[in-house]
Every structure is written in C-alpha cells, then in structure tokens.
Protein backbone atom coordinates (compact mmCIF):
# COMPACT_ATOMS: atom_id res chain seq x y z
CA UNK A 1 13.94 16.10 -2.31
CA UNK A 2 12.31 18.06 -5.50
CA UNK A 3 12.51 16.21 -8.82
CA UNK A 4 14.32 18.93 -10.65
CA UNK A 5 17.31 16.76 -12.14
CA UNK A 6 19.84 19.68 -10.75
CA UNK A 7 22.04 17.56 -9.43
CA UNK A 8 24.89 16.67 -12.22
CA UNK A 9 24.63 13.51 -13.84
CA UNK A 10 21.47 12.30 -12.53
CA UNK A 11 19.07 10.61 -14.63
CA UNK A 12 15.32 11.23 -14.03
CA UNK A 13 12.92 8.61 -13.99
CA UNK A 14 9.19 9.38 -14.45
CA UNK A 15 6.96 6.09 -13.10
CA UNK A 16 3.49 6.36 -14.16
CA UNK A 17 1.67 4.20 -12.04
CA UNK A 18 1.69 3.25 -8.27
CA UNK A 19 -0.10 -0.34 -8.88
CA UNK A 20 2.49 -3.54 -8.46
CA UNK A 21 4.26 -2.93 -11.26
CA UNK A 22 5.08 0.92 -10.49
CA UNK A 23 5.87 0.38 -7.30
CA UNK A 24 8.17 -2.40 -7.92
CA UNK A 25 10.01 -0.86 -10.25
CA UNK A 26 10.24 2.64 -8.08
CA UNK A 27 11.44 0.48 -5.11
CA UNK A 28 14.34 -1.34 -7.34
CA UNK A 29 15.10 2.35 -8.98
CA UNK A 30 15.79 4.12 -5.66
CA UNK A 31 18.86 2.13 -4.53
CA UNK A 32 20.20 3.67 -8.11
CA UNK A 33 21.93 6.70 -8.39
CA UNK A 34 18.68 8.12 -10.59
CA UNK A 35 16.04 10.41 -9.19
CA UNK A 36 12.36 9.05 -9.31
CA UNK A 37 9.20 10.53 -9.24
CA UNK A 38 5.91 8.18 -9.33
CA UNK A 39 2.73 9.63 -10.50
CA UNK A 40 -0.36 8.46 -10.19
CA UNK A 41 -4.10 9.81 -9.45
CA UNK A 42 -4.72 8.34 -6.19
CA UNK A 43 -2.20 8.79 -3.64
CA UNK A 44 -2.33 5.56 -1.98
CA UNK A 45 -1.47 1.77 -3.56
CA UNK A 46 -4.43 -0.31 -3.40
CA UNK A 47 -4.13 -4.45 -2.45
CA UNK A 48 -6.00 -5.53 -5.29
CA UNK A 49 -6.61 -9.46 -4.56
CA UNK A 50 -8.09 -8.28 -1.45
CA UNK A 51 -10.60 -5.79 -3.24
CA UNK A 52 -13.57 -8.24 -2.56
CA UNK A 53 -12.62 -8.75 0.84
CA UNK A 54 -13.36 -4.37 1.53
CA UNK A 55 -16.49 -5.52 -0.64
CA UNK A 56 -18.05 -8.53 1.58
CA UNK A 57 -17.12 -6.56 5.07
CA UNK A 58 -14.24 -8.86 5.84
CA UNK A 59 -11.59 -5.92 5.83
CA UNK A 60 -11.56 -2.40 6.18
CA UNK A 61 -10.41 -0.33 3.41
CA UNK A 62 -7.02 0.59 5.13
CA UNK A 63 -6.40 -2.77 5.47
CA UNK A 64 -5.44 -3.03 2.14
CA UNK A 65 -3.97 0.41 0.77
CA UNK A 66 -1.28 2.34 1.90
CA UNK A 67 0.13 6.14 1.05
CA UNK A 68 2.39 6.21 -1.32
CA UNK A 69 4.66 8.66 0.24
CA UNK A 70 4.88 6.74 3.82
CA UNK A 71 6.44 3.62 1.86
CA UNK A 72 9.24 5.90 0.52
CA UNK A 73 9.69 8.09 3.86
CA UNK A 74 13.63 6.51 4.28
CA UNK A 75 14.03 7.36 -0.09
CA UNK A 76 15.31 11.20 -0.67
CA UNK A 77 16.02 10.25 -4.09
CA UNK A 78 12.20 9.23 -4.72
CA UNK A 79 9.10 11.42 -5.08
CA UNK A 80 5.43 11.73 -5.22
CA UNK A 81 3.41 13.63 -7.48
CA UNK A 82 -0.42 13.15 -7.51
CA UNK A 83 -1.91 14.20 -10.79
CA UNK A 84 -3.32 12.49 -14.04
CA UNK A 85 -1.67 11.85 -16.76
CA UNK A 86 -3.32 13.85 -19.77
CA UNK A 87 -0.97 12.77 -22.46
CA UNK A 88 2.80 12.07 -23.84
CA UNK A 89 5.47 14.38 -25.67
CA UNK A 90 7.71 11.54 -26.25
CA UNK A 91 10.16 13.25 -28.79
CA UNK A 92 10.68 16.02 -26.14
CA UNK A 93 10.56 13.76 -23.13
CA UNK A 94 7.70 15.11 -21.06
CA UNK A 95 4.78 13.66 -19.15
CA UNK A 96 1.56 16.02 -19.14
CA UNK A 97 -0.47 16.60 -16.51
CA UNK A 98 -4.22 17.51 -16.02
CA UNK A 99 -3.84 21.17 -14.41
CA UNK A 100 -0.32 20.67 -13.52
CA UNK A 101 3.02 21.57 -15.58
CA UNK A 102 4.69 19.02 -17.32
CA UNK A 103 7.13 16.74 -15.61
CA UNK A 104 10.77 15.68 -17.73
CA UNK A 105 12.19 12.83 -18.11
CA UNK A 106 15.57 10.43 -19.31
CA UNK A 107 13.37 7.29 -18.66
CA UNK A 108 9.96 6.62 -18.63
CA UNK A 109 8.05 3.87 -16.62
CA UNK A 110 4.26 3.16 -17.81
CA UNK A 111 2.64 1.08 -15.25
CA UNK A 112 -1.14 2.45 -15.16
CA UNK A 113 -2.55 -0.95 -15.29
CA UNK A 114 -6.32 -1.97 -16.57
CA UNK A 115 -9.54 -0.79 -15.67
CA UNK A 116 -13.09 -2.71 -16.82
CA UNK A 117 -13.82 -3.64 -19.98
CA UNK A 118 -17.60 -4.55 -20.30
CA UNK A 119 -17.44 -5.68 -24.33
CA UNK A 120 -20.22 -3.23 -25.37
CA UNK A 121 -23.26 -5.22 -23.97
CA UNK A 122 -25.88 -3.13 -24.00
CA UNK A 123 -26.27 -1.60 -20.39
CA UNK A 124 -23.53 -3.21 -18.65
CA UNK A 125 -21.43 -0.23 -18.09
CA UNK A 126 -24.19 1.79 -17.02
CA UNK A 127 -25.72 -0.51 -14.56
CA UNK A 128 -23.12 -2.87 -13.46
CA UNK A 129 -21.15 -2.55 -10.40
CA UNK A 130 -17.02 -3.18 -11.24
CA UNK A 131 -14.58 -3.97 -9.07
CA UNK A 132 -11.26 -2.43 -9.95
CA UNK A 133 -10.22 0.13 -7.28
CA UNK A 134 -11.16 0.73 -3.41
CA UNK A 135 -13.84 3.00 -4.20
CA UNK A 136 -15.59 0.34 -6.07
CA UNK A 137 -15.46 -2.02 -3.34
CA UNK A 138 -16.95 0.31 -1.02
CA UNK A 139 -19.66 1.45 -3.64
CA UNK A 140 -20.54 -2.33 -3.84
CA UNK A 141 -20.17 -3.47 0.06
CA UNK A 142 -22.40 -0.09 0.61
CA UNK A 143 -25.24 -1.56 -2.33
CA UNK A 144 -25.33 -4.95 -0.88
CA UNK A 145 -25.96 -4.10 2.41
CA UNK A 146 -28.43 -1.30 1.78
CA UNK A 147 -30.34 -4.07 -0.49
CA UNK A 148 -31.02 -6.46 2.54
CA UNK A 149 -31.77 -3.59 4.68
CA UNK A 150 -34.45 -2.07 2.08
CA UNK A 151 -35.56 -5.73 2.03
CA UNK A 152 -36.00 -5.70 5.68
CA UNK A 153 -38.26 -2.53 5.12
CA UNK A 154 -40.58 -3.65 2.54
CA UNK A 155 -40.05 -7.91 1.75
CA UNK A 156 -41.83 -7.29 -1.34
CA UNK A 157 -38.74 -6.04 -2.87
CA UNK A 158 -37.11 -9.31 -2.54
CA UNK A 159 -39.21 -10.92 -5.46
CA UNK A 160 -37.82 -7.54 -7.64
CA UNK A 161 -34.54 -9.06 -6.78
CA UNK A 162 -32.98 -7.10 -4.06
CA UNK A 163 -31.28 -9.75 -2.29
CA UNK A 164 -30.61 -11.54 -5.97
CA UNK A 165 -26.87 -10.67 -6.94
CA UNK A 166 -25.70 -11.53 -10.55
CA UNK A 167 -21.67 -11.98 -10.76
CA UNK A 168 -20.63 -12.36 -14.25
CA UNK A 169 -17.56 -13.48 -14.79
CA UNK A 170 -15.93 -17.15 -13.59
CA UNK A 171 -12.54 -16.39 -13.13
CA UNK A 172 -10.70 -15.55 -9.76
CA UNK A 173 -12.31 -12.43 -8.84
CA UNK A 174 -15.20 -13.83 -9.75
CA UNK A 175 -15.06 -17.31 -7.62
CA UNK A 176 -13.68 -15.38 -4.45
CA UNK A 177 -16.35 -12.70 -4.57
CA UNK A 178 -19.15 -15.27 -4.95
CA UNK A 179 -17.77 -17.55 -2.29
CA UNK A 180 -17.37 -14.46 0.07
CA UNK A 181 -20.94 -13.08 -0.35
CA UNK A 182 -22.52 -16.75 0.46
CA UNK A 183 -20.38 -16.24 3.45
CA UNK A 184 -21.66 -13.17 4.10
CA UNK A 185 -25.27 -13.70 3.75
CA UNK A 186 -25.30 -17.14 5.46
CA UNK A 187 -23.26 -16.55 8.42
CA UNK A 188 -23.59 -12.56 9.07
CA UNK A 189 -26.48 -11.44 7.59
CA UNK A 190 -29.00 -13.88 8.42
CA UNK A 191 -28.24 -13.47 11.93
CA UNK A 192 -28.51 -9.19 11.37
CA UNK A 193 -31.87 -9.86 9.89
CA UNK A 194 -33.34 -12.47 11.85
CA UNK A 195 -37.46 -11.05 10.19
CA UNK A 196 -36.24 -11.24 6.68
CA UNK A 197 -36.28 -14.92 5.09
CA UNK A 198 -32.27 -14.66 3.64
CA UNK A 199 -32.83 -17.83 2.27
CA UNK A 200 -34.30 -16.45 -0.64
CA UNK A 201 -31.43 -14.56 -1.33
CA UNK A 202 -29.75 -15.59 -4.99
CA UNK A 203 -25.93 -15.07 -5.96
CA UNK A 204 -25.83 -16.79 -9.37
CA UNK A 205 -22.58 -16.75 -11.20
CA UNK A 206 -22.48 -16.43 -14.62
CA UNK A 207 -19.68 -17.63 -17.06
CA UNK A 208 -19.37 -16.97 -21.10
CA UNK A 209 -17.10 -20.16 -21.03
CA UNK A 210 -17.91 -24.06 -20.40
CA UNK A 211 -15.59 -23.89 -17.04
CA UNK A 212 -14.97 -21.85 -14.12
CA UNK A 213 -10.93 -20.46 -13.71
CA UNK A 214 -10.28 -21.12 -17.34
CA UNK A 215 -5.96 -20.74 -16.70
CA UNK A 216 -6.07 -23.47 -14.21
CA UNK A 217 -6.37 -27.25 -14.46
CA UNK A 218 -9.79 -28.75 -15.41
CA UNK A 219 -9.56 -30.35 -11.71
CA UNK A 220 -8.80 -27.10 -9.85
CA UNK A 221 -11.84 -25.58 -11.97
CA UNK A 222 -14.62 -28.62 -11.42
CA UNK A 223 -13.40 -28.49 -7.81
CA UNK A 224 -14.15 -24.77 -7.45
CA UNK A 225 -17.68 -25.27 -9.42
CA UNK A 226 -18.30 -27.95 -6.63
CA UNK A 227 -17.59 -26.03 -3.66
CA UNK A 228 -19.42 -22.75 -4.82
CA UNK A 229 -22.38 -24.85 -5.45
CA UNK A 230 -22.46 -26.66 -2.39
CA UNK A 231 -22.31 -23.44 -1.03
CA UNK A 232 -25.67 -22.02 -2.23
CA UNK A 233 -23.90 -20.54 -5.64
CA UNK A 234 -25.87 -20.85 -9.09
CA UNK A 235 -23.02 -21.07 -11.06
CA UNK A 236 -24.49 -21.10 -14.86
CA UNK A 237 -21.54 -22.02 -17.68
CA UNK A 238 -21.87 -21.63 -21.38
CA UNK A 239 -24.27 -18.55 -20.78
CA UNK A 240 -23.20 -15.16 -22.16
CA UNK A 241 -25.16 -11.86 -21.10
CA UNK A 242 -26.56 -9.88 -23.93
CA UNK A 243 -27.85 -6.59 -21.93
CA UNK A 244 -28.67 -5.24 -18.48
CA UNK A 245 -31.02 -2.31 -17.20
CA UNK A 246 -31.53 -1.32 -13.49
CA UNK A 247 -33.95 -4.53 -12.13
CA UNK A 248 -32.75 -7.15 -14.17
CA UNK A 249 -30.16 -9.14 -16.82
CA UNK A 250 -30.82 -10.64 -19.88
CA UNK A 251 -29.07 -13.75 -20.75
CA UNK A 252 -28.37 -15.02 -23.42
CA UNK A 253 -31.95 -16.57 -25.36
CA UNK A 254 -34.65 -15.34 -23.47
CA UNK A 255 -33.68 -16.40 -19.73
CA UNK A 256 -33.96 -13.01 -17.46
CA UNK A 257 -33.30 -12.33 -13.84
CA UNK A 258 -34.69 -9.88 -11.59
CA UNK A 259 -31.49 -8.46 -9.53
CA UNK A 260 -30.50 -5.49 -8.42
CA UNK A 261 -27.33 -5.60 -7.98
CA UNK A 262 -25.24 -6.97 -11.09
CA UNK A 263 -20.92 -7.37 -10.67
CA UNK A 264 -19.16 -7.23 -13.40
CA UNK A 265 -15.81 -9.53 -13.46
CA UNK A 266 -15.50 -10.95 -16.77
CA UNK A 267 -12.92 -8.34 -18.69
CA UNK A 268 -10.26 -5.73 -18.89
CA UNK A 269 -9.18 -3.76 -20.83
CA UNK A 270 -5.75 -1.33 -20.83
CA UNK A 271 -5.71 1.73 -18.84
CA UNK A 272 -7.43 4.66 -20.73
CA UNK A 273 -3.95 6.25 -20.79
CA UNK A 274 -3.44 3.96 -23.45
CA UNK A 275 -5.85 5.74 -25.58
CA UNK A 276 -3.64 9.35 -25.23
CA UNK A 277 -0.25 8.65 -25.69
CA UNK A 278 -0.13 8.35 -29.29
CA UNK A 279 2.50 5.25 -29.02
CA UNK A 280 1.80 1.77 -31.28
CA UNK A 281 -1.16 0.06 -29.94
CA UNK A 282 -1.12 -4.19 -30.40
CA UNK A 283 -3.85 -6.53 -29.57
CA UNK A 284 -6.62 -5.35 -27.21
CA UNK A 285 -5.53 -1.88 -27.39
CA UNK A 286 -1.95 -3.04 -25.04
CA UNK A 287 1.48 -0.84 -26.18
CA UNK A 288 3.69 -3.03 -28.29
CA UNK A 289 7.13 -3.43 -26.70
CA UNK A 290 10.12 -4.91 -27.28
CA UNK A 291 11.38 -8.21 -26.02
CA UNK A 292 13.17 -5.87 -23.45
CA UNK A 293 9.60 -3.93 -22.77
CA UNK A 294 11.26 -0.48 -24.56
CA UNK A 295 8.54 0.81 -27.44
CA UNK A 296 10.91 0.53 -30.04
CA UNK A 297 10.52 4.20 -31.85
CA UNK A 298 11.23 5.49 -28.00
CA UNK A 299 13.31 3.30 -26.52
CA UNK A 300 14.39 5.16 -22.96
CA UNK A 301 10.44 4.46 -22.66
CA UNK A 302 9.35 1.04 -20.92
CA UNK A 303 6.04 -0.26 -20.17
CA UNK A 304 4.96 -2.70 -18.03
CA UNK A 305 2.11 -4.79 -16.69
CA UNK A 306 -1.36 -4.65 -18.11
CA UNK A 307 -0.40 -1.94 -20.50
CA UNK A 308 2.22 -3.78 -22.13
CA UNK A 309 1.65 -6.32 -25.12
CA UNK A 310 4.19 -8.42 -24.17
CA UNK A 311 5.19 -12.02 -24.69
CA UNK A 312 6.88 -15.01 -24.46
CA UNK A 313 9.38 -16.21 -27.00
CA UNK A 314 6.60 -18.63 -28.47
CA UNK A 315 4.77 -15.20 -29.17
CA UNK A 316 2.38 -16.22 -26.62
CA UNK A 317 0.81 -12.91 -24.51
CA UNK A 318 1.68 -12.84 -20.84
CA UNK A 319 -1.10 -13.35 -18.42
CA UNK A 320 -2.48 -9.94 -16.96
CA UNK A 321 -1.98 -11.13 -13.34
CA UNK A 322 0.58 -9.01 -10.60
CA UNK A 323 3.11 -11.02 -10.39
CA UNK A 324 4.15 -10.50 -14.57
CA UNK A 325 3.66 -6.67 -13.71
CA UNK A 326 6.14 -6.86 -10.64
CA UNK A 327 8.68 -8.92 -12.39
CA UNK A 328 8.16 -6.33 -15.04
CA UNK A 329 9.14 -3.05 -13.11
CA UNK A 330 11.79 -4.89 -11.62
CA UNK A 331 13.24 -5.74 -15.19
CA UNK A 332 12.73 -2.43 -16.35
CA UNK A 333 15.00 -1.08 -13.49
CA UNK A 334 17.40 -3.56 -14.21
CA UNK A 335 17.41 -2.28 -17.89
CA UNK A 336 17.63 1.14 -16.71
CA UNK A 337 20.36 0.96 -14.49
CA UNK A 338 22.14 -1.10 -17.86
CA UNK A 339 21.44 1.59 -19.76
CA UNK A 340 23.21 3.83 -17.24
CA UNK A 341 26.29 1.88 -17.16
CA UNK A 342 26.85 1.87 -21.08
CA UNK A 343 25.60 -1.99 -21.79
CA UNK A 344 22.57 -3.28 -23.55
CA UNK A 345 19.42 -3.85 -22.65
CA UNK A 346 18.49 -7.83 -21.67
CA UNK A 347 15.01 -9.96 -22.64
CA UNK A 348 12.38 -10.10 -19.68
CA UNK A 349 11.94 -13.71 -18.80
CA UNK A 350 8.60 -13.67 -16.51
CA UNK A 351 9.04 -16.78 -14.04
CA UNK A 352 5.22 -18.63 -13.53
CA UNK A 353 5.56 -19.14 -9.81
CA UNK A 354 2.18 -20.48 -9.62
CA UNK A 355 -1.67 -19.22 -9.31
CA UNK A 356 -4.41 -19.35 -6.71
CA UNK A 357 -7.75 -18.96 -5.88
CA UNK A 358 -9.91 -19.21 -3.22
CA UNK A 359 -13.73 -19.45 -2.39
CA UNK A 360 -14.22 -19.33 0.93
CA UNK A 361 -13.04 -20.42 4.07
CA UNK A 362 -11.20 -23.72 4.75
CA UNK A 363 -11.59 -24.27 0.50
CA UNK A 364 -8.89 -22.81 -2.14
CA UNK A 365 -7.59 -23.91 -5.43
CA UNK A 366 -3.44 -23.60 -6.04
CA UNK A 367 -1.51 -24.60 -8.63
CA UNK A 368 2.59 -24.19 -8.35
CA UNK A 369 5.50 -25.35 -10.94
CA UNK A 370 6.16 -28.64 -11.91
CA UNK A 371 2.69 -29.61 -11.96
CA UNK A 372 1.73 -29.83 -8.01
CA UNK A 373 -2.06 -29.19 -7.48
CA UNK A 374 -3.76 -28.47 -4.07
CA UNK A 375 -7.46 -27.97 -3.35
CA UNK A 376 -9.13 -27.36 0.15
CA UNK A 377 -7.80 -26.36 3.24
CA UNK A 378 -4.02 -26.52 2.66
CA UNK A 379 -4.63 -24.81 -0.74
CA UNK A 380 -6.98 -22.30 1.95
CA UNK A 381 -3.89 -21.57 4.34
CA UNK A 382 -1.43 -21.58 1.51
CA UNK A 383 -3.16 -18.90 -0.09
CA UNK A 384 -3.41 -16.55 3.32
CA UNK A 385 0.17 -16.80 3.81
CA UNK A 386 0.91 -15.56 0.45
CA UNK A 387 -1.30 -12.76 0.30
CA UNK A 388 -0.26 -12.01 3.72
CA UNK A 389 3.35 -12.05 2.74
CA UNK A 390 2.85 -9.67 -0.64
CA UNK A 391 1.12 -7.00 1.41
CA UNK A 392 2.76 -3.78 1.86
CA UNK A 393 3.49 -2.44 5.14
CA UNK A 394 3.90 -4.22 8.84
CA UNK A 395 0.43 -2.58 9.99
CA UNK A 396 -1.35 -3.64 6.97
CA UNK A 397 0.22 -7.27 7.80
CA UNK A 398 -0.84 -6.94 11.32
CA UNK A 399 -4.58 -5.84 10.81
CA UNK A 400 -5.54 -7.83 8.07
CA UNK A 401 -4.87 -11.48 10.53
CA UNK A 402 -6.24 -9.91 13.31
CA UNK A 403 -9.49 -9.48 11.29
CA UNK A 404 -9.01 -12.73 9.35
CA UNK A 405 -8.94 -14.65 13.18
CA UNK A 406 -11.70 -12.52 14.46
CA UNK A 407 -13.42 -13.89 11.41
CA UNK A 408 -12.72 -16.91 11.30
CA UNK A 409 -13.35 -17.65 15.35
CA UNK A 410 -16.73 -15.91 15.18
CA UNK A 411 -18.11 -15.50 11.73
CA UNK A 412 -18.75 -11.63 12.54
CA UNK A 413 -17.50 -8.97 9.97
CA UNK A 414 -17.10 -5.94 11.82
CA UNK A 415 -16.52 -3.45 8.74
CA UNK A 416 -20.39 -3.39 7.66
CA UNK A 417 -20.76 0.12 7.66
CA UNK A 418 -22.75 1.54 4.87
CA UNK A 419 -20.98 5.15 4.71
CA UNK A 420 -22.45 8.15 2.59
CA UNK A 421 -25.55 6.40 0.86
CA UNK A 422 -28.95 7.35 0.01
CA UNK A 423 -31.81 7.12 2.46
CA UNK A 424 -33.73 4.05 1.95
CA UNK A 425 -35.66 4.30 -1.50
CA UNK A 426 -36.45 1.94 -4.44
CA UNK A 427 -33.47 2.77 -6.68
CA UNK A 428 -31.04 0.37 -8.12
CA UNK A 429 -28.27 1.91 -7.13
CA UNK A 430 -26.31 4.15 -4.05
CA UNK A 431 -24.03 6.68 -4.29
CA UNK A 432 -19.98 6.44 -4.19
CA UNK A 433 -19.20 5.01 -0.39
C-alpha cells in the first residue's frame, strides 16, 4: 500500500513517532477507514523498561525491539517511512523530511517522545553515558565490560576508578540499573575475573532529592534504599552533581570521585523535534494541547506522550511514564475517528493503573489503585509478568523468559559481548557498540 491518499474519501494520518504512544495510536488507527503512515528515524520500536537489562548483559538487544514494518505485515492500510523529521508546515499540512520529500496530511500524530536532559552541569553531556535508546545500552554494556577487562590488564587502573560506576539519578531507571550492575559484578563478573579483586568495585548512586523513587510511597522508596544498600549500592541522597570530566565527578561541596564510567538518569527533556516545529511551547519546552491533546491554533494536529504538556483537570502535569503515552495515542485515534464521523472531540482521562520498580532479583517495589503496596518477591514476579505481557511480539515474549530462567537458575548472562570497541587503552570512553 503507498500513502498517496488516492483512494476517495480517505483521510491520511501522519504518526510521528514509533515509541508507545505512536504505535498505539497507529495500531487503534488501522482498523479505521484512514490511511496511516508512521515515521520515525529508527526502523524498529525499542522496549524501553528493559533498556538496562541490554545494558547489564541480561538480554540481547533483539530481545527487546522489533521492526516496525513486521508488526503491521496483516495492515495494507498502514505504512512505514524511515526518515527524520526536519520541521512542520502546519498551515499547509505537511511533515518535512531530512533528504526526503514532504509527506501530507488530514491528521497529525506527534509522538517523538524525550531524549536526556542533563540541566547544563558542566561536563555531563559530554562525558556521561545516557540511557535512552538501544544504542545507548549497548555503548554502556560495551564500557562496563571493557573497564573490568582493562582492569584485569593493568589493576592499577582500578584506584583511577575503572571498576567505580557513578549512576545519578534515584528514580526507576536509576534503582533497576544499579540493582542490575551489583548483580552483574557480584555474580558474573567476579567469577569471569577470578585475578582481579571485584570487590573493590564501587556503583554509588547519586540522588539531587532526600529519597529514592520520589512518585512512590515513602515505604516503597526506604524499602528500595534498603535493598540497594544491602546489596553493595552507595546510595548518597541530598547530593547534587555540579560537573564531570573524563576520570571523575564533582559533587556537590568539594566531595569528588574517581570513575570512569558516569550514567546519567536523573532528567528529560522533550524530543528535539520540539525545538522545530514552530507550535506553542509550555513548561519544560512540552507542546501545549488542549484538554482533547489538539494544539489549539491546529487542531487536526494531536500530540501525545512526552511531547505533550498535558494535564489533569486540577491542572496538574501528567507523569512522563508509557502508559499516559499509550492511553494517549489511543485517545487521539478515538478523537480522530470522531472527527471523521462529524462529532466533537472528547477530554483524555489518563487512568493511573499503578507503578513499579524493581532492583534486582527476588526484590521489587509496586504500587496499584486504591492504595495496595507490595515490596519483595511478589512485587519481583508481579513486575515480570507485566513487562512480559506489554512486550511486543510472541518471539520477543518467548526469548526474553527463556533468558530470564537461564538467569535466574544459573546467574550466567550470556549476552556479554563487547561488539565494535577500541582495543584496550586508557581512555574514558569506547566507541558506539
């Protein structure tokens, strides 16, 4: 099927985006009588919850991503287009492309998510590894194993901080990544370097705030600051970082650590498509919408997810988690197939089904309506199934328990490849993996 709108009568609908959101609303969109073309610059959807799990040699990278084409194989009436979106004609309904002719539209769907935001500290963005997209995961499981193995060459390194690893940031991605890299080292790696002393490995968590997971309860968050420390974690609250160079961080007053390898976790900030469209920007650079998610001076144009300033009818700002973005492309489908059928447009409603987070195996923190609280192993198994059940994609399903048991049974991790890196040297930092 070509997106060309020939066909009489039929709407097209451009989706910019293929993260949760996108993809949500392109699957509601193609069991309309509208033709849909998502666009984004990778051609695969990316699993992020599971981005740390790629990083700490739990999962492959496939395990988590899938084409975007193969999940729309049984669609005619939904296409592909990889490209990047350069900018926005709004008033004549066109979507530019970097290198690529301009694609039309009746609606538009602007799902393009976040990316890092590292709050202009000195350094950070320069030195600090993020953890946003599958090549970042891969860039950082390919730095933290070439670290112990350039330990294992020369141990002098270790007091320059090779096997120290700074995480800034205390919220989810934060906890989980710290709780799998104690994993990691304790159970994998000292065993794969049985002549380097792992034990004087760091992975010291840093927080801005005076508690870890600062949207869950205060137990779920003192629970979570008990287990990571119990697990080898310095977990240092009330501590802000005020620059970074290649060997080391500077905290805030005059406390420094030799590392090299710093993660950064602690912000977002909107897609940078945000910065080219030329449509109203609100609060931390987010597109105002509407209480229906149009922009109001374009209103056949929705946006969704990260990208969207939107709120509840306190005026409070939705939380920038997947499940708002999902609920949001499927609400902007709704809307689009009202709009189609001559009625008005309705208020999204996003419906808190509960958070989770977990750091490590056999210990998780959920939190689900009507105030019900779990910690520990039936918070751990509650939050496999879920992220089991919200992958895309039977295989994906399949592979990702069959390495979860493997793990679990033996406490191997059998994706620790280090893939296109440097040779073993002194730097700070390898290459793109």
């Amino acid at each position: 099927m070509k997106f060309t709108g020939a066909r009489l009568g039929i709407a097209r609908v451009v989706v910019v985006g293929a993260g949760f959101g996108g993809l949500a609303a392109a699957h509601a969109l193609a069991r309309m009588p509208v033709e849909v073309m998502v666009v984004d610059a990778q051609n695969h959807h990316t699993f992020q919850p599971l981005l740390y799990q790629v990083a700490t040699a739990a999962l492959n990278a496939a395990d988590i991503a899938q084409s975007v084409r193969g999940m729309f194989h049984d669609r005619d009436n939904v296409d592909f287009r990889l490209g990047r979106v350069c900018g926005l004609d709004a008033d004549r309904r066109q979507v530019e492309l970097e290198g690529q002719p301009p694609l039309s539209y009746d609606y538009l769907v602007l799902a393009a998510g976040a990316t890092t935001g590292y709050f202009g500290i000195p350094g950070v963005e320069e030195h600090a590894l993020p953890l946003k997209s599958l090549s970042d995961a891969l860039t950082l499981r390919n730095h933290l194993l070439l670290q112990f193995e350039r330990a294992a060459a020369d141990p002098s390194l270790v007091d320059e901080g090779a096997l120290t690893v700074v995480i800034v940031g205390g919220g989810p991605t934060g906890v989980e990544l710290a709780g799998a890299i104690a994993e990691l080292r304790d159970h994998v790696l000292a065993k794969d370097f049985p002549d380097l002393d792992v034990s004087r490995s760091r992975i010291v968590l840093v927080e801005a705030t005076d508690r870890l997971l600062g949207t869950f309860h205060p137990r779920s968050a003192m629970g979570a600051l008990h287990t990571l420390r119990s697990r080898g974690v310095e977990v240092l609250l009330d501590t802000a970082v005020e620059s970074a160079d290649p060997g080391r961080v500077c905290l805030a007053g005059t406390e420094e650590i030799a590392t090299r390898t710093m993660v950064w976790a602690a912000g977002v900030r909107p897609s940078p498509l945000a910065d080219v469209l030329g449509l109203e920007r609100g609060p931390g650079g987010r597109i105002v919408v509407g209480a229906d998610l149009r922009v109001s001076a374009h209103p056949e144009v929705f946006v969704i997810g990260d990208l969207a300033a939107s709120h509840d009818r306190s005026g409070k700002p939705y939380p920038q988690l997947a499940p708002v973005a999902i609920q949001g492309g499927r609400h902007a489908a709704r809307q689009i197939g009202r709009l189609l059928d001559g009625r008005g447009t309705e208020r999204f409603r996003y419906r808190d089904r509960g958070t989770m987070a977990t750091i490590g195996r056999n210990a998780a923190v959920a939190e689900l309506p009507l105030g019900l609280r779990f910690r520990g192993r039936v918070a751990w198994l509650m939050w496999l199934a879920l992220h089991l059940v919200m992958l895309i994609g039977f295989r994906n399903r399949a592979s990702v328990l069959l390495n979860w048991s493997w793990n679990y049974l033996t406490y191997d991790r059998g994706a620790r490849l280090i893939v296109n890196a440097r040779p073993l040297d002194r730097g700070p930092r390898p290459g793109p993996g």
